[in-house]
PDB file of N, CA and C in Angstrom:
ATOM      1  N   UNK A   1      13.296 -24.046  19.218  1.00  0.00           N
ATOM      2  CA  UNK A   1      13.671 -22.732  19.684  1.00  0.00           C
ATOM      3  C   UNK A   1      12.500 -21.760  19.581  1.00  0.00           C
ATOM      4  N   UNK A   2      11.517 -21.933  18.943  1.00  0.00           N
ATOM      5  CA  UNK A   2      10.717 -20.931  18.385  1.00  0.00           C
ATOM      6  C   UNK A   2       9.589 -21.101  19.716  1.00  0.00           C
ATOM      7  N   UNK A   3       9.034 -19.532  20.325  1.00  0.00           N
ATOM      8  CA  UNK A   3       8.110 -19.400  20.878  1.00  0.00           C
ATOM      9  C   UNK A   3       6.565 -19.612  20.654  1.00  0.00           C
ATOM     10  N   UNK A   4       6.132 -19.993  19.841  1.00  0.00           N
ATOM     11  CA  UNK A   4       4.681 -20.124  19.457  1.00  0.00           C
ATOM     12  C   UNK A   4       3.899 -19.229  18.646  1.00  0.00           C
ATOM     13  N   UNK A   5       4.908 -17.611  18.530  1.00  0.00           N
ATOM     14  CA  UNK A   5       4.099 -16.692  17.924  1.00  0.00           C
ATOM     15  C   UNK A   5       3.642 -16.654  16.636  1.00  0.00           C
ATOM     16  N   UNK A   6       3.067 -16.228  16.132  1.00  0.00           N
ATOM     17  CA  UNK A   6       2.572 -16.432  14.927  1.00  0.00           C
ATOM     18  C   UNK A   6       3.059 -15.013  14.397  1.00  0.00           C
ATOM     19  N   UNK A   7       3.743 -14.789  13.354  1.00  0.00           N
ATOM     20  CA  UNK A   7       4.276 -13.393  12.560  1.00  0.00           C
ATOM     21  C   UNK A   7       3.290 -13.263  11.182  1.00  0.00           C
ATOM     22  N   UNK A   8       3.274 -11.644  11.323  1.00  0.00           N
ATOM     23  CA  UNK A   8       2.586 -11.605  10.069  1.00  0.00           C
ATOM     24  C   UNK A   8       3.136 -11.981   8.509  1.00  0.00           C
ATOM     25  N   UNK A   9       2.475 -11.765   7.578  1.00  0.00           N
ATOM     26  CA  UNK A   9       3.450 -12.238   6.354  1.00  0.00           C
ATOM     27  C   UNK A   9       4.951 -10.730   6.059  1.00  0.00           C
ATOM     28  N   UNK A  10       4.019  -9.698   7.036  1.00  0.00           N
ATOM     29  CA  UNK A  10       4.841  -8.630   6.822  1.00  0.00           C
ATOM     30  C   UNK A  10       5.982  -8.484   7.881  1.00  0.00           C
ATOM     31  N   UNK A  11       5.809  -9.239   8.749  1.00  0.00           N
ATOM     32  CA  UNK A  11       6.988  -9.144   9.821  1.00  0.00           C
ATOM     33  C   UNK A  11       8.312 -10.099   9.438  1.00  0.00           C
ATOM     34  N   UNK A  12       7.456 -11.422   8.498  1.00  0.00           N
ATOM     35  CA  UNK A  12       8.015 -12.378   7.924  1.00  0.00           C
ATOM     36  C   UNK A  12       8.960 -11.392   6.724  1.00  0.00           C
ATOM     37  N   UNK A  13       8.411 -11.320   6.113  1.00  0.00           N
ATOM     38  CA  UNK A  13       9.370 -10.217   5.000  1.00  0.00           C
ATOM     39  C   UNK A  13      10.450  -9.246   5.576  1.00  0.00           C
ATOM     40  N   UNK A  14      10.118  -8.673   6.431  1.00  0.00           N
ATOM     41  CA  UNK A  14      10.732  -7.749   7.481  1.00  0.00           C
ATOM     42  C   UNK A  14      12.045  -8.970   7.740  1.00  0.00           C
ATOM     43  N   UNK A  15      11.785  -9.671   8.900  1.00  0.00           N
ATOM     44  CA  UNK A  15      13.008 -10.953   9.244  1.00  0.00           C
ATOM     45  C   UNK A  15      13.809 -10.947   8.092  1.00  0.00           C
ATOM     46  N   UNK A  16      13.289 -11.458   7.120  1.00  0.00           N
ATOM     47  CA  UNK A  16      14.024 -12.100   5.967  1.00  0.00           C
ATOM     48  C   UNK A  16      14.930 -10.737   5.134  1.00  0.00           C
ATOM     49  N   UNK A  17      14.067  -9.825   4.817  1.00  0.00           N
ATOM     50  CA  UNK A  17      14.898  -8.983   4.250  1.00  0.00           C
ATOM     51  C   UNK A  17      16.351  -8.415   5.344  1.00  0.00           C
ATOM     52  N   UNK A  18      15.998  -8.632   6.502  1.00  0.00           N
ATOM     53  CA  UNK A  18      16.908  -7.502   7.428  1.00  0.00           C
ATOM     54  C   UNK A  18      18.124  -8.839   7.360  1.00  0.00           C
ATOM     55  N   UNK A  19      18.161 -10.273   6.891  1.00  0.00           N
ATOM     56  CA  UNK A  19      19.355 -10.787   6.770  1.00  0.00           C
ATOM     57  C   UNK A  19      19.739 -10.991   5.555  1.00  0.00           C
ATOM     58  N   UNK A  20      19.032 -10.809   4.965  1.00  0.00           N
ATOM     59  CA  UNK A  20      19.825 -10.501   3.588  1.00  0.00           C
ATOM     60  C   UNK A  20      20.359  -8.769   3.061  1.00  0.00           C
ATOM     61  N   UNK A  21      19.822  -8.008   3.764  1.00  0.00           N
ATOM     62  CA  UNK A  21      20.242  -6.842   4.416  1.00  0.00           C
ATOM     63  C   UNK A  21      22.233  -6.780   4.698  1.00  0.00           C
ATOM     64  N   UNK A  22      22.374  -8.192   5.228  1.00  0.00           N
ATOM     65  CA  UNK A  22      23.967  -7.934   5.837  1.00  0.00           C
ATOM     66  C   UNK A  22      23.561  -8.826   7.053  1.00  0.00           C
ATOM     67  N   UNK A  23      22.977  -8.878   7.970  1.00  0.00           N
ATOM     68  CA  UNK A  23      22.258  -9.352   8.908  1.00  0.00           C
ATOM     69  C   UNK A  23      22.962 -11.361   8.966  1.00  0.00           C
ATOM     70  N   UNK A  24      23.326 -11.681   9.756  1.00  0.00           N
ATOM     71  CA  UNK A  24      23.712 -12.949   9.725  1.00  0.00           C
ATOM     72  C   UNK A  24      22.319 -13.592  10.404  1.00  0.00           C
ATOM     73  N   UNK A  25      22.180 -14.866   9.439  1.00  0.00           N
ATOM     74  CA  UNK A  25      20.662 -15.989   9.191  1.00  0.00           C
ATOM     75  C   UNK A  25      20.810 -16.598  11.110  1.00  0.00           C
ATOM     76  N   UNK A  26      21.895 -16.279  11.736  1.00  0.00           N
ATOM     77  CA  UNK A  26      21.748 -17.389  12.686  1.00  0.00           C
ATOM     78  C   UNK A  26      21.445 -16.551  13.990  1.00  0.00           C
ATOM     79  N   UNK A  27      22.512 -15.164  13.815  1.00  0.00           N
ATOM     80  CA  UNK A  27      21.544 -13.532  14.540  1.00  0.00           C
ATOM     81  C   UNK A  27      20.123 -13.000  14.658  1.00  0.00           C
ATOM     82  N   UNK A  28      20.130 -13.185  13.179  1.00  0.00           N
ATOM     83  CA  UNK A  28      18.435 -12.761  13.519  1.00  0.00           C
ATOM     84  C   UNK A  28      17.407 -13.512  13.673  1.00  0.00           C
ATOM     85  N   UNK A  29      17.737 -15.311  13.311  1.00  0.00           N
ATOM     86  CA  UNK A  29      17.002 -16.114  13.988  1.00  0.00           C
ATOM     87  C   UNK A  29      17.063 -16.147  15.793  1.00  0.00           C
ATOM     88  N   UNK A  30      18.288 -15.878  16.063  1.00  0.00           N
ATOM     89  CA  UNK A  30      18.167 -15.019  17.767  1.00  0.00           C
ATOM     90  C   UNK A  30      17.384 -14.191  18.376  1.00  0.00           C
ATOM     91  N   UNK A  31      17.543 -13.388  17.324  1.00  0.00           N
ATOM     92  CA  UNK A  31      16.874 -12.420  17.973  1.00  0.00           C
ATOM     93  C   UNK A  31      15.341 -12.163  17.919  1.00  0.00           C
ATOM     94  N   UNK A  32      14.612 -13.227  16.482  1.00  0.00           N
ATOM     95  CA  UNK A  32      13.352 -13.147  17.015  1.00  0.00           C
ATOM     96  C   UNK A  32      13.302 -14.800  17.064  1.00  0.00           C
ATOM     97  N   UNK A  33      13.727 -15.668  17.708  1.00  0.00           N
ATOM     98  CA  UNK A  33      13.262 -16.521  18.760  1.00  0.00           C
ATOM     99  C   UNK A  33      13.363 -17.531  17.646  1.00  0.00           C
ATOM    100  N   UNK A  34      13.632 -17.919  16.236  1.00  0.00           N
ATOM    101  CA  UNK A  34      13.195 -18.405  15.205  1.00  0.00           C
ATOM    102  C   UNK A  34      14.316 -20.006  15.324  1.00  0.00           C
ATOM    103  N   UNK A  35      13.769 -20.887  14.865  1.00  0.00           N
ATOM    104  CA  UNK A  35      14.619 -22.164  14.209  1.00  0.00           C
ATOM    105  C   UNK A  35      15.161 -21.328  12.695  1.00  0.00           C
ATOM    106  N   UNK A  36      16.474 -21.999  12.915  1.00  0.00           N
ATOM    107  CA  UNK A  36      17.095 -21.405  11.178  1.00  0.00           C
ATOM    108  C   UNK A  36      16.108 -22.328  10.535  1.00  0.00           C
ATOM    109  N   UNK A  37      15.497 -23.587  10.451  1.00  0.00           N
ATOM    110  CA  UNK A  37      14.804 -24.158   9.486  1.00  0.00           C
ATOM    111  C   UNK A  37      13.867 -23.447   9.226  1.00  0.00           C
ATOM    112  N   UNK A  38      12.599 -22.734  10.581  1.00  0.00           N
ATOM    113  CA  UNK A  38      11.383 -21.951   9.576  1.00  0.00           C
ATOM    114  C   UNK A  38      11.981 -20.821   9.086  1.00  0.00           C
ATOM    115  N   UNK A  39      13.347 -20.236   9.291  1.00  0.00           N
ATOM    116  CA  UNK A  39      13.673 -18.815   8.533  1.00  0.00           C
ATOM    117  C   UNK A  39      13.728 -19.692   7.034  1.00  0.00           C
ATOM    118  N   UNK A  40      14.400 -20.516   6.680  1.00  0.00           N
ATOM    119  CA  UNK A  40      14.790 -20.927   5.415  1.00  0.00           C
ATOM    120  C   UNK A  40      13.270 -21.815   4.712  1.00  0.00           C
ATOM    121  N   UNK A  41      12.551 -22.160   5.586  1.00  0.00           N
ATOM    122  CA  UNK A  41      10.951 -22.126   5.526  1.00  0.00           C
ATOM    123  C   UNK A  41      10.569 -20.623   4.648  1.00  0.00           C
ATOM    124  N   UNK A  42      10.344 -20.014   5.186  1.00  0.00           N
ATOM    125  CA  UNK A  42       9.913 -18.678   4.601  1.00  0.00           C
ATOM    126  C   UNK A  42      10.485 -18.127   3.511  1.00  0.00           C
ATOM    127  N   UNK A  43      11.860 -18.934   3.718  1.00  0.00           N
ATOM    128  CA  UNK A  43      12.724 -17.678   2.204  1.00  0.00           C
ATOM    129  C   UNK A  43      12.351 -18.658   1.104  1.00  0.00           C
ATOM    130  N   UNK A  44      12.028 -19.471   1.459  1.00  0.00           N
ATOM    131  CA  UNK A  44      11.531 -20.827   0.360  1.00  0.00           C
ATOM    132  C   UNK A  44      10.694 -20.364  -0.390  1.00  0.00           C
ATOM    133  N   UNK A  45       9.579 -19.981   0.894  1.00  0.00           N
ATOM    134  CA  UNK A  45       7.818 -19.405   0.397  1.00  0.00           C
ATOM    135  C   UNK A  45       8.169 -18.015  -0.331  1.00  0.00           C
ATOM    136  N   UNK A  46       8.832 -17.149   0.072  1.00  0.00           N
ATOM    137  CA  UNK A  46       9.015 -16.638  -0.247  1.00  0.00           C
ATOM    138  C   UNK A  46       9.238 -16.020  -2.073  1.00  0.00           C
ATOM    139  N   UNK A  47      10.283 -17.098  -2.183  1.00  0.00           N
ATOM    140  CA  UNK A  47      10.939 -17.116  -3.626  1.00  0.00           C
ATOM    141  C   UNK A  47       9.777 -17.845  -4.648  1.00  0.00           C
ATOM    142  N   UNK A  48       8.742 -18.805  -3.918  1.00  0.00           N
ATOM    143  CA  UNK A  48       8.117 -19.510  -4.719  1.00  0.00           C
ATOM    144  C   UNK A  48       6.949 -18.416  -5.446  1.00  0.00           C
ATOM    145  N   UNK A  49       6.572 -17.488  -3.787  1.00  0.00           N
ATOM    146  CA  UNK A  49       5.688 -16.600  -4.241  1.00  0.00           C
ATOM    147  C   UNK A  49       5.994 -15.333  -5.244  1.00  0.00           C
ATOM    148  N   UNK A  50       7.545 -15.563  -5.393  1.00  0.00           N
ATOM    149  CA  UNK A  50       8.090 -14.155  -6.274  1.00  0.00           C
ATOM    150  C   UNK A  50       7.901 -14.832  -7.756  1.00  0.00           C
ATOM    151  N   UNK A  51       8.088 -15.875  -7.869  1.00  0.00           N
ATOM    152  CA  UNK A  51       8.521 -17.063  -9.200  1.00  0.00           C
ATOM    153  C   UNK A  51       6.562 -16.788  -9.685  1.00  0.00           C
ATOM    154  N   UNK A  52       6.415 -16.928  -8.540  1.00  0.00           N
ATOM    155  CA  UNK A  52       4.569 -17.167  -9.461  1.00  0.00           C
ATOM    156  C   UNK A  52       4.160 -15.909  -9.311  1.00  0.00           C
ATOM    157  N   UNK A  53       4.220 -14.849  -8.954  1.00  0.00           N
ATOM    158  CA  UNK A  53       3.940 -13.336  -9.208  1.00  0.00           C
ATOM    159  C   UNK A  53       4.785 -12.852 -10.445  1.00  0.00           C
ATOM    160  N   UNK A  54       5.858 -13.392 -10.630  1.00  0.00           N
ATOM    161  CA  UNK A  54       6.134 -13.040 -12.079  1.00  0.00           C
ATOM    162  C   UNK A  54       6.087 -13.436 -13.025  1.00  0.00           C
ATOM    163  N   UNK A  55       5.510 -14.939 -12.904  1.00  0.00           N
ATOM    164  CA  UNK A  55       5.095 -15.517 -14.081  1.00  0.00           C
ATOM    165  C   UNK A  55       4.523 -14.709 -15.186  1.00  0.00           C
ATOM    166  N   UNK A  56       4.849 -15.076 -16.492  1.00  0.00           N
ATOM    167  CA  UNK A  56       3.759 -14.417 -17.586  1.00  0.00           C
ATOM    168  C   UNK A  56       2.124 -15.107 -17.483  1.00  0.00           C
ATOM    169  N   UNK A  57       1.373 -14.092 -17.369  1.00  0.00           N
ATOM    170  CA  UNK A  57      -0.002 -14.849 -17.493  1.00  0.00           C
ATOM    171  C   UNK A  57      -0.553 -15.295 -18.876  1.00  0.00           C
ATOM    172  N   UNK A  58      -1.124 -16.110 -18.913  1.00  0.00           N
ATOM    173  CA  UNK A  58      -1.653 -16.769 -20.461  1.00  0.00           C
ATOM    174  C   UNK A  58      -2.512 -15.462 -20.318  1.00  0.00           C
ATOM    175  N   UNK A  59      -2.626 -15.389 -21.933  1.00  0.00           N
ATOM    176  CA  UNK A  59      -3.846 -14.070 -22.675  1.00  0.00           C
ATOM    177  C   UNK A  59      -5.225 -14.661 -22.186  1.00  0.00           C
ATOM    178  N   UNK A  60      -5.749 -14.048 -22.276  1.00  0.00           N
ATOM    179  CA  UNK A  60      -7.180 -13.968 -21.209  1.00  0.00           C
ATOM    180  C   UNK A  60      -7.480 -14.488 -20.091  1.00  0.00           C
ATOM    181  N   UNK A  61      -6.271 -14.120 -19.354  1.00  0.00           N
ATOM    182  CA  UNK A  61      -6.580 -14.569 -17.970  1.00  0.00           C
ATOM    183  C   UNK A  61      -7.278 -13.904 -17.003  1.00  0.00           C
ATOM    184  N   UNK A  62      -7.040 -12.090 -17.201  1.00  0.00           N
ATOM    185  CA  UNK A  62      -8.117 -11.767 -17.052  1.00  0.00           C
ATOM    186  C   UNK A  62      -9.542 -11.747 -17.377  1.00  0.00           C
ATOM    187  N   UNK A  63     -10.185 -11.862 -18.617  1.00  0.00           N
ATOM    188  CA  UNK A  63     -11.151 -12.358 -19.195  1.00  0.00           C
ATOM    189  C   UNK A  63     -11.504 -13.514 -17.983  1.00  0.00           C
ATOM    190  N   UNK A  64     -10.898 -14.792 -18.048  1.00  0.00           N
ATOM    191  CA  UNK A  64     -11.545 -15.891 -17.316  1.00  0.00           C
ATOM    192  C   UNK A  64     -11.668 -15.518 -16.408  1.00  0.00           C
ATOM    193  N   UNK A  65     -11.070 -14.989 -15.713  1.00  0.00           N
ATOM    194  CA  UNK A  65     -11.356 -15.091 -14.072  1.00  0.00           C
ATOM    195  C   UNK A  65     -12.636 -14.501 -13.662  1.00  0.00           C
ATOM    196  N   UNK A  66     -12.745 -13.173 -14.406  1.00  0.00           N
ATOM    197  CA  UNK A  66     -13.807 -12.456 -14.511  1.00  0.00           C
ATOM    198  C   UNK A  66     -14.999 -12.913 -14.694  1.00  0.00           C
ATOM    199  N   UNK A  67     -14.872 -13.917 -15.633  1.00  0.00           N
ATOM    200  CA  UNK A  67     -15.974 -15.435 -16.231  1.00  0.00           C
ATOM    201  C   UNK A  67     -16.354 -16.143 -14.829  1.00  0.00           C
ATOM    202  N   UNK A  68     -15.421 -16.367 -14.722  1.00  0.00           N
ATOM    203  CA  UNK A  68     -15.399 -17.483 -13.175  1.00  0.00           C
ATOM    204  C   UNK A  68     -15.973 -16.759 -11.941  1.00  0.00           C
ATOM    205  N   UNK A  69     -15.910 -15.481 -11.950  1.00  0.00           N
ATOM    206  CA  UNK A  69     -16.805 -14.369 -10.738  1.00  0.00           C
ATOM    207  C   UNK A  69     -17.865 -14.427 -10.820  1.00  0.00           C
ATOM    208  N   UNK A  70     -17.917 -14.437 -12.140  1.00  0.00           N
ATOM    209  CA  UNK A  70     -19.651 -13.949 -12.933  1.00  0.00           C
ATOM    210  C   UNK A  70     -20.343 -15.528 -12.660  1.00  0.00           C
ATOM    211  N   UNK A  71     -19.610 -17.029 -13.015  1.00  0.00           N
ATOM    212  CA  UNK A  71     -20.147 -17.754 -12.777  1.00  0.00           C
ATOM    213  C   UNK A  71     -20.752 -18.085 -11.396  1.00  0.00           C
ATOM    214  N   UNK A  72     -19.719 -18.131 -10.336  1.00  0.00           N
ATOM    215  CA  UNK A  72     -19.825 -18.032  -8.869  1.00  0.00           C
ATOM    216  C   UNK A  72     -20.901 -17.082  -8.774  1.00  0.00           C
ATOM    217  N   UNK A  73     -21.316 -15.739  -8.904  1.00  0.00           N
ATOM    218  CA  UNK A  73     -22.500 -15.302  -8.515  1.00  0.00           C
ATOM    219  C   UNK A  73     -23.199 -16.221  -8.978  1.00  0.00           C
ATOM    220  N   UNK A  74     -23.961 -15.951 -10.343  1.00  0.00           N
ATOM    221  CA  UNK A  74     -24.725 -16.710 -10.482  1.00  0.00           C
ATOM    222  C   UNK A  74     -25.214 -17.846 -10.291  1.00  0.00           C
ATOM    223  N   UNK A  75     -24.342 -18.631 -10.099  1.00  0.00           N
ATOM    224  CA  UNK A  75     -24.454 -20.238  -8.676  1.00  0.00           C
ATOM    225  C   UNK A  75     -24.900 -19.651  -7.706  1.00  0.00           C
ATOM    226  N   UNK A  76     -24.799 -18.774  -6.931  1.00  0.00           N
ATOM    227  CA  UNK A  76     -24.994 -18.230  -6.030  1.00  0.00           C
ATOM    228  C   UNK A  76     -26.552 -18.062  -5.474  1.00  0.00           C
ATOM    229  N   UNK A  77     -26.957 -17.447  -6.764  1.00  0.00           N
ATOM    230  CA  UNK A  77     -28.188 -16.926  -6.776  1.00  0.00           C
ATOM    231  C   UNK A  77     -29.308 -17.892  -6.975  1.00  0.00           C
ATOM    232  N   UNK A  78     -28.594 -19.014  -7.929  1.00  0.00           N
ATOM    233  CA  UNK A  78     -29.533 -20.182  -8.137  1.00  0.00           C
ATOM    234  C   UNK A  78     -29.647 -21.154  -6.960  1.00  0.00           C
ATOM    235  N   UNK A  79     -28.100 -21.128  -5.566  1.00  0.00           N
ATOM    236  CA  UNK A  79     -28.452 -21.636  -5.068  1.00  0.00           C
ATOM    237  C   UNK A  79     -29.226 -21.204  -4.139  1.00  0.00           C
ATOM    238  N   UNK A  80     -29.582 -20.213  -3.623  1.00  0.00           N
ATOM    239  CA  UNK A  80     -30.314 -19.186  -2.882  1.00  0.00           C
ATOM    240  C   UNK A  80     -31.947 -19.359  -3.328  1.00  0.00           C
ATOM    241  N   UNK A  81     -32.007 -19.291  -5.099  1.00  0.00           N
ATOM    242  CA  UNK A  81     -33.318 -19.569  -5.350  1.00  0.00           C
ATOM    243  C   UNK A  81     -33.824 -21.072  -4.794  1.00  0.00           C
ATOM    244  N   UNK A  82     -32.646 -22.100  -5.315  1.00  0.00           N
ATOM    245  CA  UNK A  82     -33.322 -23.470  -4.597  1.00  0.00           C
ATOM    246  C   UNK A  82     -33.464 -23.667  -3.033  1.00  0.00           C
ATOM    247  N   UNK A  83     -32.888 -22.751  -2.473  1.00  0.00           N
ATOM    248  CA  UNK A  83     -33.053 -23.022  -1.457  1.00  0.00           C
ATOM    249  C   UNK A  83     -34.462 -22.123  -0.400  1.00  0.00           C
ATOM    250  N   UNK A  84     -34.814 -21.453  -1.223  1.00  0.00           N
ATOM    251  CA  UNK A  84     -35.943 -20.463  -0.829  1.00  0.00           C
ATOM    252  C   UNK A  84     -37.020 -21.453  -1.361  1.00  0.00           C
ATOM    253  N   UNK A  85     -36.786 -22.167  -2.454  1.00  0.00           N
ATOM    254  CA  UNK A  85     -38.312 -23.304  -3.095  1.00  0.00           C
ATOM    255  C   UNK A  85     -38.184 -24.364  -2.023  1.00  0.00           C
ATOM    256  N   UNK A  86     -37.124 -25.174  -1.760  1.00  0.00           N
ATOM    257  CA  UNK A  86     -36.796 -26.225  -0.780  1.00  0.00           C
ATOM    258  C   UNK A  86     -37.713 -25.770   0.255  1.00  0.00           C
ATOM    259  N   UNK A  87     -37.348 -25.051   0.689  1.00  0.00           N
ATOM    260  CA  UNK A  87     -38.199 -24.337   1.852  1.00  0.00           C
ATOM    261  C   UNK A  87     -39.849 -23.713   1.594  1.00  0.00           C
ATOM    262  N   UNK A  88     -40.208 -23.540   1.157  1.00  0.00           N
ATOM    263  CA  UNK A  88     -41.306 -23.422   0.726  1.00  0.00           C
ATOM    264  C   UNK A  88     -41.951 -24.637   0.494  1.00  0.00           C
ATOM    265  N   UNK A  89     -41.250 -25.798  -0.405  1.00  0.00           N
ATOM    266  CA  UNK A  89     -42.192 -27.023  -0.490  1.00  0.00           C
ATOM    267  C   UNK A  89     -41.928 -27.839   0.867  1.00  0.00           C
ATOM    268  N   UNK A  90     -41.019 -27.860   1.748  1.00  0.00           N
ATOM    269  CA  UNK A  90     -41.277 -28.171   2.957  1.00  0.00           C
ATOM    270  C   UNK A  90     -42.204 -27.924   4.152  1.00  0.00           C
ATOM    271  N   UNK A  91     -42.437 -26.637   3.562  1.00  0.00           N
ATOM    272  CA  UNK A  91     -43.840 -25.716   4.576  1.00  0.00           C
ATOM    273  C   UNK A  91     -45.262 -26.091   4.178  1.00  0.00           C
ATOM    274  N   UNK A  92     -44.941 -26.105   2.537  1.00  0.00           N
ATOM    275  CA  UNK A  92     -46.479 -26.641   1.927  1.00  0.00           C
ATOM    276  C   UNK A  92     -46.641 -27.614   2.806  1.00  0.00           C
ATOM    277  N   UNK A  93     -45.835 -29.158   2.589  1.00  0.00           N
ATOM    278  CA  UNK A  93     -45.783 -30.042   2.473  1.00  0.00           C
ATOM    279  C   UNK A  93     -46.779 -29.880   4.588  1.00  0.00           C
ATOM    280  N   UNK A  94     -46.120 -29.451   5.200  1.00  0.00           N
ATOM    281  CA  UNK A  94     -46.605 -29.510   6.634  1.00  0.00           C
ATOM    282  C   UNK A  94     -47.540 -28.838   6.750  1.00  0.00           C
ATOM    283  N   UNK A  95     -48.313 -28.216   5.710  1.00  0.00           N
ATOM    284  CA  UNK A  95     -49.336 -27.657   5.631  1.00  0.00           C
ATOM    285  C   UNK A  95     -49.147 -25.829   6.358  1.00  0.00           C
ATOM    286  N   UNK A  96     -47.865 -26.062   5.891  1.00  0.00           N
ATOM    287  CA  UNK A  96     -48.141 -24.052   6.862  1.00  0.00           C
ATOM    288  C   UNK A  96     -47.813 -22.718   5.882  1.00  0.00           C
ATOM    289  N   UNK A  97     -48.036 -23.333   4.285  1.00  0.00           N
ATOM    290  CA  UNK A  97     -47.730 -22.436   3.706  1.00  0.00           C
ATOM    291  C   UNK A  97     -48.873 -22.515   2.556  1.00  0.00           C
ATOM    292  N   UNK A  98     -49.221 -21.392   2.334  1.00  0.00           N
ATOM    293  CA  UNK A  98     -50.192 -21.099   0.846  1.00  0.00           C
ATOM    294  C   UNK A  98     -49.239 -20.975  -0.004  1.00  0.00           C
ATOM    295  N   UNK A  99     -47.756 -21.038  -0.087  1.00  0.00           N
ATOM    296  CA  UNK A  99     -47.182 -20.586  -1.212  1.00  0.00           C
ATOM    297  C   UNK A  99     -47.131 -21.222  -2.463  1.00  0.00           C
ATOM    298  N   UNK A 100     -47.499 -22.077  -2.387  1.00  0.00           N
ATOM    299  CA  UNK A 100     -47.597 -22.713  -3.842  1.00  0.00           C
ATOM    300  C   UNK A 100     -49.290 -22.657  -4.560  1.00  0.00           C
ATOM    301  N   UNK A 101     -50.179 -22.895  -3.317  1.00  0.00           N
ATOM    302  CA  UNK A 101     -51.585 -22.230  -3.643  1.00  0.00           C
ATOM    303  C   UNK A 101     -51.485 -20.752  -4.502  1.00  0.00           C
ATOM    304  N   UNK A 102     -51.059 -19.966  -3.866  1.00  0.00           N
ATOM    305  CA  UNK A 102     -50.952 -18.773  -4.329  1.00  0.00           C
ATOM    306  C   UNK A 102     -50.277 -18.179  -5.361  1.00  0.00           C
ATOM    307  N   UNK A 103     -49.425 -19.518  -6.358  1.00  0.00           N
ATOM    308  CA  UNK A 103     -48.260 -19.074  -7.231  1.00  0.00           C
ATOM    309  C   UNK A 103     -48.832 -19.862  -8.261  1.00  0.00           C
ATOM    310  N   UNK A 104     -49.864 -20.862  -8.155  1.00  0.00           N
ATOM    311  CA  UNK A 104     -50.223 -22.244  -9.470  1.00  0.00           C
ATOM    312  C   UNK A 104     -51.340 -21.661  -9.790  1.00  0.00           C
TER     313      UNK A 104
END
């Protein structure tokens, strides 16, 4: 039954709330074009995403994550540095760079 469109997560919320609203599941899958299976698709996702937004977070979870940012840059940067030397000893290597002349 469903047209191809793609809904936002907010139009999705929208659907779902307006039948639990009062709204009958098989009406407002009518009316926006929907299979009752992806409506009950979504109220699924839905509930899973409410269950893990309210989870209690373990104590320093902020702490880690923050850890885990800080790590990701810094990978970041190291891979950026290897990849600026990579390149450089590839240029030596073809003879089109002084850069290692100029750094030893």
């Amino acid at each position: 039954m469903g047209n191809g469109r793609v809904f936002t997560a907010e139009e999705k919320l929208r659907i779902l709330e307006e039948a639990r609203a009062g709204g009958s599941v098989a009406e407002v899958c009518r009316r926006y074009q929907l299979s009752d299976g992806q409506f009950y698709k979504w109220a699924a996702q839905a509930k899973q995403a409410m269950r893990e937004g309210l989870a209690p977070r373990p104590r320093g979870a902020d702490r880690l994550t923050r850890e885990v940012a800080r790590l990701q840059l810094e990978l970041a940067r190291k891979n950026q540095v290897i990849a600026e030397l990579t390149e450089a000893l590839v240029q030596e290597k073809k003879g089109l760079s002084d850069y290692l002349r100029n750094r030893g």
